[in-house]
Protein backbone atom coordinates (compact mmCIF):
# COMPACT_ATOMS: atom_id res chain seq x y z
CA UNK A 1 -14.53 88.29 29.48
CA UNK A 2 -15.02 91.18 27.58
CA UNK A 3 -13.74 89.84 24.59
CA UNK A 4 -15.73 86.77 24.07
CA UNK A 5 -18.46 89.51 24.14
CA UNK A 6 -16.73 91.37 21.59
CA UNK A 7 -15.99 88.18 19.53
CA UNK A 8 -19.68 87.42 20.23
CA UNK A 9 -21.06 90.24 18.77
CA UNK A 10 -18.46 90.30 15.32
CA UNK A 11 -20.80 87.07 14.44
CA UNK A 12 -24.22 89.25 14.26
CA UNK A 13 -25.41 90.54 10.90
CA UNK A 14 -25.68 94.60 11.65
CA UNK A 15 -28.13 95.60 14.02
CA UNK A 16 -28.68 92.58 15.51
CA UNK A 17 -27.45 90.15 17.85
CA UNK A 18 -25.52 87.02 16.77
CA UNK A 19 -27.09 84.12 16.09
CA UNK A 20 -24.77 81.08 17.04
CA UNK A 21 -27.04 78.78 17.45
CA UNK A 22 -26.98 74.98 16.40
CA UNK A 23 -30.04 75.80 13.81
CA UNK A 24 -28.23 78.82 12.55
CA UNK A 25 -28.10 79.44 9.03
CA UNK A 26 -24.68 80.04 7.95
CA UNK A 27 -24.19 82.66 5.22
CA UNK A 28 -27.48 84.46 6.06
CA UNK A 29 -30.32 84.62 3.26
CA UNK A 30 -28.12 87.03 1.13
CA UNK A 31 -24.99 85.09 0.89
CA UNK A 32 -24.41 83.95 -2.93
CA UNK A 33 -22.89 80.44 -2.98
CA UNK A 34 -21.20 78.85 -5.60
CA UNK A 35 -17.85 80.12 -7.34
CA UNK A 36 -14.16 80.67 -5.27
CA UNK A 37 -15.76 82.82 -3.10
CA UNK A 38 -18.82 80.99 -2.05
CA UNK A 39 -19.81 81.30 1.93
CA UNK A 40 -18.81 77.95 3.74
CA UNK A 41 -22.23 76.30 4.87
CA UNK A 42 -23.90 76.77 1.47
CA UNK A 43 -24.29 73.80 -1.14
CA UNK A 44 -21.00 74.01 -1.75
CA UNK A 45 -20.44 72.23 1.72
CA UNK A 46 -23.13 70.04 1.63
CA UNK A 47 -22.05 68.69 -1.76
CA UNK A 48 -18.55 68.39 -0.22
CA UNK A 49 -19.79 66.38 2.71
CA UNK A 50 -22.58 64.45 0.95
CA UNK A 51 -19.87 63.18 -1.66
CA UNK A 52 -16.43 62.89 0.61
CA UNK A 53 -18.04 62.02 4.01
CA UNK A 54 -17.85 58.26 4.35
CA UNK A 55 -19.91 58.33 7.91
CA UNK A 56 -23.55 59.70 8.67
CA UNK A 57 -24.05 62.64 10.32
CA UNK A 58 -26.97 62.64 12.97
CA UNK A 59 -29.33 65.85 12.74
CA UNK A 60 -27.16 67.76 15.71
CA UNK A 61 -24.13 66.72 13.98
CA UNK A 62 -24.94 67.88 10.69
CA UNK A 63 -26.36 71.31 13.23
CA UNK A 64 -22.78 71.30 14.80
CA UNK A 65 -21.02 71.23 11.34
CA UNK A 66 -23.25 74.16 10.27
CA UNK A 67 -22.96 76.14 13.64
CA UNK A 68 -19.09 75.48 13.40
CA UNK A 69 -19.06 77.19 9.65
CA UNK A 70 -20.83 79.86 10.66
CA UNK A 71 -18.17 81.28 13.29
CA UNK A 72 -15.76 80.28 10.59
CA UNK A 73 -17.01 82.60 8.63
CA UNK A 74 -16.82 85.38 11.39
CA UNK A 75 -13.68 84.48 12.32
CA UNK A 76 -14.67 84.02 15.92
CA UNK A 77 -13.13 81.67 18.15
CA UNK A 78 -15.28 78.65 19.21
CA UNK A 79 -15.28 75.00 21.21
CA UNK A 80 -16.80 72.28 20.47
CA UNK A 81 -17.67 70.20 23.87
CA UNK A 82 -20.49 67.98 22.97
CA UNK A 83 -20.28 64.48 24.70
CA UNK A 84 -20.91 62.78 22.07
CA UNK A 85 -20.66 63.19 17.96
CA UNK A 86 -17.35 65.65 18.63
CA UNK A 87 -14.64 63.23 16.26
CA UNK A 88 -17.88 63.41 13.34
CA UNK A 89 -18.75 66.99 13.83
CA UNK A 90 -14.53 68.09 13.28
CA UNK A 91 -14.08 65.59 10.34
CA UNK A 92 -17.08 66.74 8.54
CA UNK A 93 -16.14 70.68 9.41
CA UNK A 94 -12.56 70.02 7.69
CA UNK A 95 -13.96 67.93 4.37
CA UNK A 96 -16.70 70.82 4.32
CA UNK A 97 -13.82 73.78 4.51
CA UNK A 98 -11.16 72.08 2.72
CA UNK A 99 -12.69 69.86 0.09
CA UNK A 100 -15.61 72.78 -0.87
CA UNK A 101 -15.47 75.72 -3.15
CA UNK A 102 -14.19 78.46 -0.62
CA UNK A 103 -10.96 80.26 -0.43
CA UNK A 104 -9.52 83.87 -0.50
CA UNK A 105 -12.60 86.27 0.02
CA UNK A 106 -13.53 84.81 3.43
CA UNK A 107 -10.04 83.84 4.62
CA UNK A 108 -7.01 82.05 4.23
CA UNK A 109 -6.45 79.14 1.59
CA UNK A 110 -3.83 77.21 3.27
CA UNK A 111 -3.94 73.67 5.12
CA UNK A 112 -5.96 73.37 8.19
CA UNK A 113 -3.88 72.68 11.41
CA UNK A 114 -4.85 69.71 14.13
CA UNK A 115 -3.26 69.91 16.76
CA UNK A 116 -3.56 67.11 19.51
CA UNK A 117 -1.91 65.34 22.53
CA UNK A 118 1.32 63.02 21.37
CA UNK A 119 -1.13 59.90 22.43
CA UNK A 120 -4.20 61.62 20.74
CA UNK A 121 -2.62 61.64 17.25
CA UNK A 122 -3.19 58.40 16.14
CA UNK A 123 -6.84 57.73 17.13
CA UNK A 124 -7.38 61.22 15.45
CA UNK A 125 -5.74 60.30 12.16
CA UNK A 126 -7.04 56.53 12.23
CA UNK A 127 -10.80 58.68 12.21
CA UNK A 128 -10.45 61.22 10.07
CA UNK A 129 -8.99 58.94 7.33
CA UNK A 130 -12.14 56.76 7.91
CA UNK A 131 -14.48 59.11 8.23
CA UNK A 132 -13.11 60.96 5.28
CA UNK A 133 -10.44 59.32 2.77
CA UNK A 134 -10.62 62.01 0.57
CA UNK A 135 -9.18 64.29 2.96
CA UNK A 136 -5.24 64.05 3.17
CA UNK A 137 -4.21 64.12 6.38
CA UNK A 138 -0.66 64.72 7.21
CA UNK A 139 1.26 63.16 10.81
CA UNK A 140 3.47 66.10 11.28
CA UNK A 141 5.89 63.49 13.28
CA UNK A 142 9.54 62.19 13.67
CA UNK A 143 12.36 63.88 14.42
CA UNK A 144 14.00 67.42 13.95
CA UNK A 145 15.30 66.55 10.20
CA UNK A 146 12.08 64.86 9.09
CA UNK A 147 9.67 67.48 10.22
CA UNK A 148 11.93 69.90 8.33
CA UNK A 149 12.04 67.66 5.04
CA UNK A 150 8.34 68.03 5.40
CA UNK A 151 7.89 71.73 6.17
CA UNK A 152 10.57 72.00 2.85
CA UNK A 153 8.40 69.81 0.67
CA UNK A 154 4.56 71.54 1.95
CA UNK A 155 5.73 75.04 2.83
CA UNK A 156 9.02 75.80 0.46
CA UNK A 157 12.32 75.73 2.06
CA UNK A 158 11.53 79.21 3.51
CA UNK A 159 10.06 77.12 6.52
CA UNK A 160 13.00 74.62 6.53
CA UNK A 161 14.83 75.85 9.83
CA UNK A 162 18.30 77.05 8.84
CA UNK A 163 20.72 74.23 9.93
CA UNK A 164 18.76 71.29 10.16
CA UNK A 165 19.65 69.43 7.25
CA UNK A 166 22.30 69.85 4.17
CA UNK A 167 22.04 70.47 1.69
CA UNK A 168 22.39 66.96 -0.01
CA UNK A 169 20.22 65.27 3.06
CA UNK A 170 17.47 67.97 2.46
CA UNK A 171 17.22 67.22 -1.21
CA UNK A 172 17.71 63.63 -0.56
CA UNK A 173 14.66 63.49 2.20
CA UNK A 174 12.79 65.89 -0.27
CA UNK A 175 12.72 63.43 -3.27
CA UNK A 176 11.43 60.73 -1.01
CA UNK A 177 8.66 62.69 -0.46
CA UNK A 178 8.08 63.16 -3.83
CA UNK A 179 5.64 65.28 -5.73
CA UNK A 180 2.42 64.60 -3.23
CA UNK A 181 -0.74 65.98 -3.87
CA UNK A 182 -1.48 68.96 -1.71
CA UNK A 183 -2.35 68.60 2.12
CA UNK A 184 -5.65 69.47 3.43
CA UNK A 185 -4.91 69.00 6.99
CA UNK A 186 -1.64 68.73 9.10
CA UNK A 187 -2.02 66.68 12.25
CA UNK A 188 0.72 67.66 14.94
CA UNK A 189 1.36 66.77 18.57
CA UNK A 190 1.65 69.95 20.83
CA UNK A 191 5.23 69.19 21.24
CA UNK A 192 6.16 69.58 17.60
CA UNK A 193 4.18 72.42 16.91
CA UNK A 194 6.52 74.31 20.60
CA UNK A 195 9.65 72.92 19.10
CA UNK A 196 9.06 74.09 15.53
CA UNK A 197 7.26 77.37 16.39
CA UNK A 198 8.85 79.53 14.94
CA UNK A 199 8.92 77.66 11.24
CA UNK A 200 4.88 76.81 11.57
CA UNK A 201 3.71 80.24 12.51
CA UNK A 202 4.23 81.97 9.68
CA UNK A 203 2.18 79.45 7.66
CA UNK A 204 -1.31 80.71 6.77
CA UNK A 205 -4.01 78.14 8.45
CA UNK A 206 -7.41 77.91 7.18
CA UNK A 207 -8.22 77.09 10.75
CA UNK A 208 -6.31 75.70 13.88
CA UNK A 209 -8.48 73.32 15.68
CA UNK A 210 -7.10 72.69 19.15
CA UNK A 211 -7.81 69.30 21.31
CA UNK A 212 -7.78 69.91 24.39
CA UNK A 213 -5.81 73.06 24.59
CA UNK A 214 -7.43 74.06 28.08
CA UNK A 215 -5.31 71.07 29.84
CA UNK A 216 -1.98 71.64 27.96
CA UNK A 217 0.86 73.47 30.01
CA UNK A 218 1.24 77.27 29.15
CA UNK A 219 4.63 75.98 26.53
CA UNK A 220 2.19 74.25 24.66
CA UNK A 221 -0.58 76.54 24.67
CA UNK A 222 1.41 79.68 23.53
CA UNK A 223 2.57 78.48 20.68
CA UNK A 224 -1.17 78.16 19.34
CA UNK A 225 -1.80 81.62 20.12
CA UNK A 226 0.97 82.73 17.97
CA UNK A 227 -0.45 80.82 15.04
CA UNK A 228 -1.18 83.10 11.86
CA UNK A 229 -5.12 82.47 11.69
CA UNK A 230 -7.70 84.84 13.45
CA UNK A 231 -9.59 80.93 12.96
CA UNK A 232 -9.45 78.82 15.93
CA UNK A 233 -11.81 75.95 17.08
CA UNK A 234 -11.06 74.37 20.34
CA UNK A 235 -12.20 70.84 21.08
CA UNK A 236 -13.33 69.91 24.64
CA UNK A 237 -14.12 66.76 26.80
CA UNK A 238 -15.26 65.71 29.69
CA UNK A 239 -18.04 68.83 29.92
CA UNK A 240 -15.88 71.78 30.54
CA UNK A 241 -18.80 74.39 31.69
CA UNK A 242 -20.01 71.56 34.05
CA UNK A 243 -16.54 70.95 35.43
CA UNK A 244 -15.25 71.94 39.10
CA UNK A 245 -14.22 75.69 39.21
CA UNK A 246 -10.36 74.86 38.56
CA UNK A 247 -11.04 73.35 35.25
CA UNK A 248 -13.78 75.61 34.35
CA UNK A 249 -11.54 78.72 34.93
CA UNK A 250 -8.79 77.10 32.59
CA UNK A 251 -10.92 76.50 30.25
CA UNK A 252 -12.34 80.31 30.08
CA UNK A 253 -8.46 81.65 30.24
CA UNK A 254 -8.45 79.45 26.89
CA UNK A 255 -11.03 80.72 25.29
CA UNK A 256 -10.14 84.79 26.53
CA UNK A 257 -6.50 83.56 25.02
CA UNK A 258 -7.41 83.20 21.86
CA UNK A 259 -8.92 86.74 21.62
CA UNK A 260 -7.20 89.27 23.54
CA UNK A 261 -4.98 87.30 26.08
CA UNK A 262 -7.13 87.79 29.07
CA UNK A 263 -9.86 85.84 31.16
CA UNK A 264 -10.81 85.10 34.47
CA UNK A 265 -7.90 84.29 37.59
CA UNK A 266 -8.41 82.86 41.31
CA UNK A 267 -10.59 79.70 40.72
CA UNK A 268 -10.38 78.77 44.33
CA UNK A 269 -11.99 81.91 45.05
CA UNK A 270 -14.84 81.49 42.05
CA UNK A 271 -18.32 82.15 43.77
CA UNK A 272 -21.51 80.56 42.54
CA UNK A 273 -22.47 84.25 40.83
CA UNK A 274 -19.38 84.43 38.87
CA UNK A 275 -19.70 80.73 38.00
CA UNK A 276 -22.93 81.19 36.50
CA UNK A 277 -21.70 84.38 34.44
CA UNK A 278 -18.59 82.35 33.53
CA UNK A 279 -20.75 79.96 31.91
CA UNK A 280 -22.86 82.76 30.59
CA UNK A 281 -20.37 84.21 28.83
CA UNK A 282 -18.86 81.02 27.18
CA UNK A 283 -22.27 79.19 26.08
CA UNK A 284 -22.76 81.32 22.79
CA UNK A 285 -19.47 80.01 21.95
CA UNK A 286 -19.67 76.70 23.35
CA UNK A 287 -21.50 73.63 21.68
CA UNK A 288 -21.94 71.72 24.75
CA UNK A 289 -25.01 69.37 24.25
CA UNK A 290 -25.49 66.81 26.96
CA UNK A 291 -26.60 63.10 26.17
CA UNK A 292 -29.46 64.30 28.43
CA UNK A 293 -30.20 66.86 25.49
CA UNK A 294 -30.03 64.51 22.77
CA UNK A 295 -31.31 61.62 24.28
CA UNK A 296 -34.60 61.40 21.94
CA UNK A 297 -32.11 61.77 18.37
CA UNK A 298 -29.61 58.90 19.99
CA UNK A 299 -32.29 56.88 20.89
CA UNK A 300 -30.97 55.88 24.15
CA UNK A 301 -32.63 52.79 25.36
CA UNK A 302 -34.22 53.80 28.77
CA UNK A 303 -32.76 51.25 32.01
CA UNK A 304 -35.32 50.47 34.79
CA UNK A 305 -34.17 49.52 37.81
CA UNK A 306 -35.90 47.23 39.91
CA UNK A 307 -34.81 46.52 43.73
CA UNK A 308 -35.86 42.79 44.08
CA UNK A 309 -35.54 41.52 48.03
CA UNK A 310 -34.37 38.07 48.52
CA UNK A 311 -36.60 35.64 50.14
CA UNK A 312 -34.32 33.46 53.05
CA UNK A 313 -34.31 30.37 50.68
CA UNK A 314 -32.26 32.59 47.89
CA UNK A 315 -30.26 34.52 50.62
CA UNK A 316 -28.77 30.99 51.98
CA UNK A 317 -27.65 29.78 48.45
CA UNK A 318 -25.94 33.12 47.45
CA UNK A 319 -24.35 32.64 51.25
CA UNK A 320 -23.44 29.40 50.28
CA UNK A 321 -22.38 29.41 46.51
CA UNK A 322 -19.83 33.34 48.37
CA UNK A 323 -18.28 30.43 50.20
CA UNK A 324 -17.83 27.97 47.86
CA UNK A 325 -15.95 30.64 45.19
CA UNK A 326 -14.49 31.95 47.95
CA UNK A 327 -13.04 28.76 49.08
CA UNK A 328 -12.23 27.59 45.49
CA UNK A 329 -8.73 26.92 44.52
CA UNK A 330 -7.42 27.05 40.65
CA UNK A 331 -5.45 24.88 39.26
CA UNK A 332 -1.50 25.12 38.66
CA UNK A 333 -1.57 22.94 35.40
CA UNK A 334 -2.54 24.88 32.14
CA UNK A 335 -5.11 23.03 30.91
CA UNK A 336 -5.51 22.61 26.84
């Protein structure tokens, strides 16, 4: 895990230690916004997400979308594994870095890259089209020839694998395509981005965010490591650092991957020491907030649970009305 430390420590200003925090300020007190080169997390992204961003963002969202900036701007692998707010937090971090003044001084210009399970795809497009409209969002779908009438039309037919299409069905699927504005965000299913690897990784990402990339088989996952971005965000369910030692582990190698290639082996053989400095290790790059932790800004309504005993009057009708339904038989007619 020495690289997360490593990645850790690329965040901190000089001659200090990172602060990743949720509260965080991106940019640091120095950092100039405004103009191309303006520091993502300044008013530049605030005015992006205040005007484009059709939902609200709760105060640890809006935390999560600055905390996620931040390490964008260090270029330091993160995850996002809150359990609730996660779909918000993403949508709001691409309409921030896409649809705010940023580009070439702080990193790549280019589209930013979802990738997602094959039955993920279309809840994540349905949100991030109503969460933010003004953010084009591209299905990187259908079949060998379509994907490569799209990676002709976005990327220049540099990207358009050689023998896919002719030349008359390339320029045919082309002009159906038409002249489209320009794509903030491509969403593709893990399967299209193995199958079209080579094509997709020489495309400069802004950012690669990665759902669920810790569960995906090792065909799906290289491909993502091969990516040309040092920018990766990986999303996370189900509470990863809280998870048995098996998933935990996976989800560590995951994280090690997209530094240096390495990370912990033998989860079976995990003890409750290197558990705890597993999870050490990841938390600075893990946003993994509890509904326990946010239970005051959700507003949860508290349940009280009261064990009532029957009295024998109330016991003998519940007996009763068990036998009746159990007894009852439905009738065979449809009734209208």
């Amino acid at each position: 895990m020495a690289a997360l430390r490593t990645a850790w420590r690329a965040a901190a200003p000089a001659g200090g230690a990172a602060d990743v925090s949720p509260d965080a300020q991106p940019g640091g007190p120095d950092a100039q916004p405004g103009g191309p080169d303006a520091q993502p997390g300044g008013p530049d992204a605030e005015a992006a997400i205040a005007e484009h961003f059709s939902g609200s963002l709760r105060p640890f969202e809006h935390a999560g979308v600055r905390w996620l900036l931040h390490l964008w701007d260090a270029a330091v692998p993160c995850a996002v594994a809150d359990e609730v707010g996660v779909v918000e937090q993403i949508a709001a971090f691409l309409c921030a870095l896409r649809l705010g003044a940023r580009g070439g001084a702080v990193g790549p210009s280019g589209p930013a890259l979802l990738v997602a399970p094959l039955a993920d795809c279309r809840a994540w497009l349905h949100q991030l089209r109503q969460l933010c409209p003004a953010l084009r969002v591209l299905p990187y779908c259908g079949d060998a020839s379509a994907r490569a009438a799209l990676r002709a039309r976005l990327f220049g037919a540099a990207h358009c694998s050689a023998g896919a299409l002719g030349g008359a069905q390339l320029a045919a699927m082309c002009a159906l395509i038409g002249d489209a504005p320009p794509v903030h965000c491509v969403l593709a299913p893990y399967a299209a981005l193995a199958e079209d690897e080579a094509a997709l990784a020489a495309v400069p990402w802004s950012v690669a965010v990665c759902d669920e990339l810790h569960v995906q088989t090792s065909a799906h996952r290289a491909p993502v490591l091969r990516l040309r971005t040092a920018r990766r965000v990986l999303v996370a369910r189900r509470a990863p650092l809280r998870a048995p030692a098996a998933r935990l582990v996976a989800f560590a190698q995951s994280m090690a991957a997209l530094t240096d290639g390495g990370g912990p082996s033998a989860a079976a053989l995990l003890s409750e020491g290197e558990r705890l400095r597993l999870v050490r290790a990841l938390s600075p790059l893990v946003l993994a907030r509890s509904t326990a932790d946010l239970a005051v800004e959700l507003q949860l309504p508290s349940i009280v649970r009261v064990r009532c005993v029957p009295c024998a009057a109330q016991a003998e009708a519940y007996a009763r009305a068990a036998v009746s339904y159990t007894h009852l038989t439905l009738p065979t007619k449809r009734i209208v």
